[in-house]
Protein backbone atom coordinates (compact mmCIF):
# COMPACT_ATOMS: atom_id res chain seq x y z
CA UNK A 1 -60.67 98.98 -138.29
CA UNK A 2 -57.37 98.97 -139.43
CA UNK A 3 -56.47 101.93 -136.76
CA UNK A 4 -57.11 100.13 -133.44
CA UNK A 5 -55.68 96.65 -134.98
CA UNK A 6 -52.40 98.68 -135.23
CA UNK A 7 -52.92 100.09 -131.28
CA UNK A 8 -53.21 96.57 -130.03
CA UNK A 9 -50.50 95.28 -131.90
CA UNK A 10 -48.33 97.81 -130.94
CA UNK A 11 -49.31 97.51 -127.47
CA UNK A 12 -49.10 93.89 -127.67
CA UNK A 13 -45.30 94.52 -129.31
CA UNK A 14 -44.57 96.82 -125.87
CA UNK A 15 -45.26 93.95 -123.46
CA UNK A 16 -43.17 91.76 -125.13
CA UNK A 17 -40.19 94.30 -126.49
CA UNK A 18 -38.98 94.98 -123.34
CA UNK A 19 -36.00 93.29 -121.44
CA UNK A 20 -36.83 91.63 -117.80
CA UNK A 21 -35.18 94.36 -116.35
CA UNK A 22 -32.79 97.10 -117.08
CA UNK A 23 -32.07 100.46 -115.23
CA UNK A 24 -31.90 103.98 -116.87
CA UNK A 25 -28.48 105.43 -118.05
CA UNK A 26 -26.49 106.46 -114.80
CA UNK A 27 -23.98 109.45 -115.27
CA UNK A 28 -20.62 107.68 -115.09
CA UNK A 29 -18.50 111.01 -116.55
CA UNK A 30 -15.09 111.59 -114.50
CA UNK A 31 -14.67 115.22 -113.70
CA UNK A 32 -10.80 116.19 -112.69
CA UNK A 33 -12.00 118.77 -109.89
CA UNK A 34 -10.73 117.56 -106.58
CA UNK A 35 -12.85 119.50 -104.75
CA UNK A 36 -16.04 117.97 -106.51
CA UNK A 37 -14.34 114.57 -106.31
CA UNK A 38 -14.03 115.22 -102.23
CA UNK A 39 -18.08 116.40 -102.32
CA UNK A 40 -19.16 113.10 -104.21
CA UNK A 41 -16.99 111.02 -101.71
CA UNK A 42 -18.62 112.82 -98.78
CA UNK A 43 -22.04 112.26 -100.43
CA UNK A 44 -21.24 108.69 -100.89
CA UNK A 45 -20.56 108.36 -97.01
CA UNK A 46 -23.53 109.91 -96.36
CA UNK A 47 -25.46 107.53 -98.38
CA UNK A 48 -23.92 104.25 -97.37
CA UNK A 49 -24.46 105.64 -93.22
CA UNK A 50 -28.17 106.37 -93.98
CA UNK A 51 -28.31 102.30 -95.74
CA UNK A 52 -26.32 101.40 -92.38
CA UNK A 53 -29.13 103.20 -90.20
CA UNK A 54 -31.85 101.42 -92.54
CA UNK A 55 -30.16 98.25 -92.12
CA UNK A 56 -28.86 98.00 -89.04
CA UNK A 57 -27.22 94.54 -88.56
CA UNK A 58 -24.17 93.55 -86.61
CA UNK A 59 -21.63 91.86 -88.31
CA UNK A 60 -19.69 88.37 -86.87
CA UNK A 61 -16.44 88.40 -86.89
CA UNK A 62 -16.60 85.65 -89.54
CA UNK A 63 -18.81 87.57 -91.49
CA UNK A 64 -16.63 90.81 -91.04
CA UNK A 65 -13.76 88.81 -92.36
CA UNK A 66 -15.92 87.21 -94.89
CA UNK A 67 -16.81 90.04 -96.94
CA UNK A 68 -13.40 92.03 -96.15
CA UNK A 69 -12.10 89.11 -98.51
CA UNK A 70 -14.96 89.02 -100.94
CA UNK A 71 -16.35 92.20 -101.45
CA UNK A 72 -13.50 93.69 -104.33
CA UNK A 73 -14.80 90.41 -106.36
CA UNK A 74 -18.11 91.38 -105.64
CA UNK A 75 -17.30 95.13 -106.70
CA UNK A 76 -16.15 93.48 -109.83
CA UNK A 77 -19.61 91.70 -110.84
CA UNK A 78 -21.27 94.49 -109.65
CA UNK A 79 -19.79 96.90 -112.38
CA UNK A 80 -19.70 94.63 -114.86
CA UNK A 81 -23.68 94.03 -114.39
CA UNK A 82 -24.21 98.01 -114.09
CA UNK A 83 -22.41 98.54 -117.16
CA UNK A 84 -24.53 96.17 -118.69
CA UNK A 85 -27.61 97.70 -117.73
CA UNK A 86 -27.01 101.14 -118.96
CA UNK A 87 -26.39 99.83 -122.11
CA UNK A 88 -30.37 98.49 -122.24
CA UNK A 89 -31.42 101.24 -120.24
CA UNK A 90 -32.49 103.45 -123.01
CA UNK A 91 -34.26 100.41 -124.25
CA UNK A 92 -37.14 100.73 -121.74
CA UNK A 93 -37.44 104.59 -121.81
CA UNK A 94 -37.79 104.71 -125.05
CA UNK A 95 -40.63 101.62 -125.20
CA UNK A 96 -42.34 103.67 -122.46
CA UNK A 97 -42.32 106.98 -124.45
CA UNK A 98 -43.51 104.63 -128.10
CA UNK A 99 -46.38 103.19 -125.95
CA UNK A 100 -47.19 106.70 -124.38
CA UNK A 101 -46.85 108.13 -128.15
CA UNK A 102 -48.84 105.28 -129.41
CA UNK A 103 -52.10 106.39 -127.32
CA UNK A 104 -51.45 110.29 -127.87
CA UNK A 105 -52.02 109.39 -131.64
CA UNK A 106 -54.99 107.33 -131.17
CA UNK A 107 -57.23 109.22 -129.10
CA UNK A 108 -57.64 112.98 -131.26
CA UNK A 109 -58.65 109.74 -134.11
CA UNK A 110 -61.15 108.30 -132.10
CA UNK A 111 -62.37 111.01 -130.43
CA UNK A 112 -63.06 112.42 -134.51
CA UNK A 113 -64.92 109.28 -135.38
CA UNK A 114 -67.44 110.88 -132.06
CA UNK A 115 -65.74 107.82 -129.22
CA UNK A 116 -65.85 108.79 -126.03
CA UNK A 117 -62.22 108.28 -125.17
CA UNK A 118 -62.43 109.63 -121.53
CA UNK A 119 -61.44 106.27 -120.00
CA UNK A 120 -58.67 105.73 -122.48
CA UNK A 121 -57.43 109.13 -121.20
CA UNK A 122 -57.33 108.28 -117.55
CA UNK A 123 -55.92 104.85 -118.37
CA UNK A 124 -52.69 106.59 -120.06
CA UNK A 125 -52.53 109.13 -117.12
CA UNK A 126 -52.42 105.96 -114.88
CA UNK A 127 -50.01 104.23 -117.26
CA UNK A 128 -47.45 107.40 -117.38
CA UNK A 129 -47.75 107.20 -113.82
CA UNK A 130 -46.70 103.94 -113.54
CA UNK A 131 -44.25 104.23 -115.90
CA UNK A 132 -42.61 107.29 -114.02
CA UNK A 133 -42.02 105.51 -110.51
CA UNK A 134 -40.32 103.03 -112.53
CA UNK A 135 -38.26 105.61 -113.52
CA UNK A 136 -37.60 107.22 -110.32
CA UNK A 137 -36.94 103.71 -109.13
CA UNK A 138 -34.57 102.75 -111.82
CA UNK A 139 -32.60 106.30 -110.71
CA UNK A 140 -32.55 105.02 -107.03
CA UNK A 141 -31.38 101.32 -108.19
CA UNK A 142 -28.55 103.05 -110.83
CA UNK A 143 -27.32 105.09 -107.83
CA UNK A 144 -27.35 102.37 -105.30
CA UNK A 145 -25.26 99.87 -107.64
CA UNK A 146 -23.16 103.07 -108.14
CA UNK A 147 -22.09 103.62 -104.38
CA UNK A 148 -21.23 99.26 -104.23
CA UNK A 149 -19.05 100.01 -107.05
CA UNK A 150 -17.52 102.84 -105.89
CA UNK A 151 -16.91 102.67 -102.13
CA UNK A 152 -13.92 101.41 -99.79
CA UNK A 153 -15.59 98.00 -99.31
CA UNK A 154 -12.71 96.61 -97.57
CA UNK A 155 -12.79 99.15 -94.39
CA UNK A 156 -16.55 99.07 -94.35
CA UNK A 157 -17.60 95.89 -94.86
CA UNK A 158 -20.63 96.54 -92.46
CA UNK A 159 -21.30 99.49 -94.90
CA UNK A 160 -21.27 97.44 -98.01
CA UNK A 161 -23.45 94.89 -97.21
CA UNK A 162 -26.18 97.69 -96.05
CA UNK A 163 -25.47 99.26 -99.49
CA UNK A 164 -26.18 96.10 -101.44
CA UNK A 165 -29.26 95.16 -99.35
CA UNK A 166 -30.52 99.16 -100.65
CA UNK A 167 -30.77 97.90 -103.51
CA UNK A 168 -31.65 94.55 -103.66
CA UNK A 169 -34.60 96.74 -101.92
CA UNK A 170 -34.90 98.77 -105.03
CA UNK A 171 -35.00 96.27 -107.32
CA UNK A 172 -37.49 94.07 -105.77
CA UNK A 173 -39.76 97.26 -105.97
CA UNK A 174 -38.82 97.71 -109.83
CA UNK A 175 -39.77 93.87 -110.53
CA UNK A 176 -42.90 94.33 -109.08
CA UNK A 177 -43.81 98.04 -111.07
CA UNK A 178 -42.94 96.19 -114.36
CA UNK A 179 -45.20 93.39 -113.53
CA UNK A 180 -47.52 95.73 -112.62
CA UNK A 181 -47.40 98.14 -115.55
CA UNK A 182 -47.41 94.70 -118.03
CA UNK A 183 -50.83 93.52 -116.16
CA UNK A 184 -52.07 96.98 -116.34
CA UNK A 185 -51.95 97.25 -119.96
CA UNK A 186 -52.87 93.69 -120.26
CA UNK A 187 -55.76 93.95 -118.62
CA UNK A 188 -56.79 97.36 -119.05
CA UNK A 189 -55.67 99.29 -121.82
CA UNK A 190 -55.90 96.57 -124.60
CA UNK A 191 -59.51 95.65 -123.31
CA UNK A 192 -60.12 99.71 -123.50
CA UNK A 193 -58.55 99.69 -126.95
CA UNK A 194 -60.85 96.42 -128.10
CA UNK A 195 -63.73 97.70 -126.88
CA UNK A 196 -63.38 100.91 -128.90
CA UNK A 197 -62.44 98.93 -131.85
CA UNK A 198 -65.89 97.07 -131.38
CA UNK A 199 -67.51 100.40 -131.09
CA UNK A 200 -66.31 101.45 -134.43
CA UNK A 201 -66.95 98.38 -136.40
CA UNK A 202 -70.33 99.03 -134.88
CA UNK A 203 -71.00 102.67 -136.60
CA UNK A 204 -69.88 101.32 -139.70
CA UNK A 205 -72.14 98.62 -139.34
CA UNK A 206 -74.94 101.15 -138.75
CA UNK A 207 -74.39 103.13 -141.10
């Protein structure tokens, strides 16, 4: 049927719409309140000595001097590359919320035609799931390349390399969710979807 031809395609059009990997939009807005400039800097600190505690590592003096001379450069890339993926941010959540939309439309259809949709169901619980630690993770990663970009580098170097090994942490998790989510609908959701396109072609056949 025409109906679950669309689904796959569409699903099909998901795997391959989205970019390798982008991270969600990450609040850059300036606010002119000292005070609340002073909180965010404490925060910060707070952050980058919990990523020293997590990655505790002492520094060489070569090393030391090594990124005391390299890290502003590095601070450069690094904002230029976070900039870059807020832009394609919204990208993602919005294929997310198509795909999620996608099933929401297909199952009251199916279930009208007398389908039995309860594994389709669970399977887009699962896949919203999925979908919302990448989220969370995205959040995490945005916030980590926020604190690189925005710290004293220079008089912490021991601090910024903790803070950029955070979330190289992150994003080794978030490349493995999105592989994870694209098998999961590769293997599982389309087959679901196929199978309930057989299913119908079936009661036509019947009837």
């Amino acid at each position: 049927m025409k109906l679950h031809r669309v689904a796959t395609a569409g699903v099909i059009s998901f795997l391959l719409f989205i970019p390798p990997l982008t991270v969600l939009a990450h609040d850059g807005s300036d606010d002119s309140s000292s005070s609340e400039t002073t909180t965010q800097q404490e925060t910060l600190k707070e952050r980058i000595a919990e990523h020293k505690k997590e990655f505790a590592e002492h520094l060489s003096e070569v090393e030391h001097e090594h990124l005391m001379a390299r890290c502003k450069f590095a601070q450069g890339i690094v904002e230029k590359h976070h900039h870059q993926l807020e832009m394609r941010g919204s990208k993602r959540t919005e294929a997310y919320g198509m795909l999620d939309k996608l099933l929401e439309n297909i199952i009251p259809k199916l279930k009208n035609r007398g389908l039995d949709t309860t594994e389709l169901e669970q399977e887009r619980a699962a896949l919203n799931e999925k979908a919302g630690k990448i989220k969370d993770d995205f959040t995490s990663y945005a916030q980590d390349l926020g604190d690189l970009k925005d710290m004293q580098c220079q008089s912490d170097p021991s601090g910024f390399k903790a803070a950029l090994q955070a979330a190289r942490k992150v994003h080794k998790a978030i490349v493995q969710d999105i592989v994870g989510l694209r098998t999961y609908v590769r293997e599982t959701i389309i087959p679901t979807l196929k199978e309930l396109r057989q299913q119908v072609k079936d009661s036509v056949k019947s009837q």
